[in-house]
Every structure is written in C-alpha cells, then in structure tokens.
Protein backbone atom coordinates (compact mmCIF):
# COMPACT_ATOMS: atom_id res chain seq x y z
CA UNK A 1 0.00 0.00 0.00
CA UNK A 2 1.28 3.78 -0.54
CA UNK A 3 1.89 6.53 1.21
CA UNK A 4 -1.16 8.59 1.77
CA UNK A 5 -1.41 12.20 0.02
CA UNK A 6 1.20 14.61 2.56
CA UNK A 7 -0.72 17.61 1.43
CA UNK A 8 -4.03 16.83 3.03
CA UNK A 9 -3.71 19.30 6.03
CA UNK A 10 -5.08 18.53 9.79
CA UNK A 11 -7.64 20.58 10.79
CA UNK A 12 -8.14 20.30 14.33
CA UNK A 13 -6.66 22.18 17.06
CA UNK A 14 -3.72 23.62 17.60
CA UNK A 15 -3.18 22.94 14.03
CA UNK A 16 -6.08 25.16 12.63
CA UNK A 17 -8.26 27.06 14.97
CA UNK A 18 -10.81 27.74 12.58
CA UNK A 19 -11.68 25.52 10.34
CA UNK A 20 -14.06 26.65 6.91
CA UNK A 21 -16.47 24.43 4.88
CA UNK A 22 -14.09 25.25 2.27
CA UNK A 23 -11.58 23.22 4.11
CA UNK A 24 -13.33 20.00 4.45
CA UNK A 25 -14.40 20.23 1.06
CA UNK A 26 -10.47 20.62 -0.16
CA UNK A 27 -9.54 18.05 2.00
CA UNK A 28 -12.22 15.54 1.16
CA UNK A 29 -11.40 16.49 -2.86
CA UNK A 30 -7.62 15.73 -2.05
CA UNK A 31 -8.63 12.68 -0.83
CA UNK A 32 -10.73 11.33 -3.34
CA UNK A 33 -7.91 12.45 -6.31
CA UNK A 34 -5.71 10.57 -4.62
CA UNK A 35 -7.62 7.16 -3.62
CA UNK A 36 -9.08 6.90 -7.48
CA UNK A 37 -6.03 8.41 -8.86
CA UNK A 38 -8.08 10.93 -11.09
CA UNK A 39 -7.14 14.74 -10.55
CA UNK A 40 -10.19 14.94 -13.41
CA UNK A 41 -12.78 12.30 -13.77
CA UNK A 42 -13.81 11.70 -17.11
CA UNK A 43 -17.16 12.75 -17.78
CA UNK A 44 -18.66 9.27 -17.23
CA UNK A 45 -17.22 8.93 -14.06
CA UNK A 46 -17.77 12.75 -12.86
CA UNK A 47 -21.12 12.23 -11.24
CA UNK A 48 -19.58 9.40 -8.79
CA UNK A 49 -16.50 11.52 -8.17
CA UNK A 50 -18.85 14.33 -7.37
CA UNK A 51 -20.76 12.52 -5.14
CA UNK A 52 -17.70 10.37 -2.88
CA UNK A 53 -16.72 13.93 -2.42
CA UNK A 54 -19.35 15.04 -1.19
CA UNK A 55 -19.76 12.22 0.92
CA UNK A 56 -16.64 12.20 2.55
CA UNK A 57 -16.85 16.16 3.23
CA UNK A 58 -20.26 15.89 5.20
CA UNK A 59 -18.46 13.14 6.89
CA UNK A 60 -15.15 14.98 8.08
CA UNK A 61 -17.64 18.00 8.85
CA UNK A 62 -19.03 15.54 11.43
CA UNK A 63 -15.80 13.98 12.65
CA UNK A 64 -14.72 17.40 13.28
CA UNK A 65 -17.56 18.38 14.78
CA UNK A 66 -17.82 15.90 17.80
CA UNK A 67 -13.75 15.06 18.27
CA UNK A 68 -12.58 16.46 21.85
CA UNK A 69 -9.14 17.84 22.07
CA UNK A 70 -7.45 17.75 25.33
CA UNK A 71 -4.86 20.81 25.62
C-alpha cells in the first residue's frame, strides 16, 4: 500500500483554529484524487467523483464536529 497524500492538512486544534467548509471540502477532494487516482474524472465517471466527495466532506464535517481535544 502507498503513502497517503502529505498535502491533506489537519484541521483540528492547535493545528487550525478555525476551520471553513471550504476546508473540508479541499480536503475531502484531495482525498478522493488521490484514492481513485483521477485529478479529473472523465465525464462518465464525474457524477460518482462528485458525489464520494461530497460524501466524505459531510463526513469529516461531522468527525470534526464531535472530536474532543485535550490541551
């Protein structure tokens, strides 16, 4: 198995303090580019990229949402 994408940034505290929808939806892209190895689905595949993307950005939204950090 390979290395997972490096440029996929953290986004919880004390790495980001606020984090944007914008960032879980640039983070969840990343991620699917990388796992299906398309930067651009072709158009027959564009509707299933779309929608693991949007999947997986509601679900870091959530993950984000009820993770506790301890300081």
């Amino acid at each position: 198995m390979g290395n997972m994408c490096r440029s996929i940034k953290t986004l919880r505290p004390p790495f980001e303090e606020v984090v944007t929808d914008e960032d879980y939806y640039a983070a969840a892209l990343q991620y699917v580019r990388k796992v299906s190895g398309f930067r651009k689905p072709a158009a027959h595949n564009q509707e299933a990229f779309d929608r693991a993307v949007a999947t997986i950005t509601t679900a870091t939204a959530e993950l984000m949402s009820t993770l506790q950090v301890r300081r």
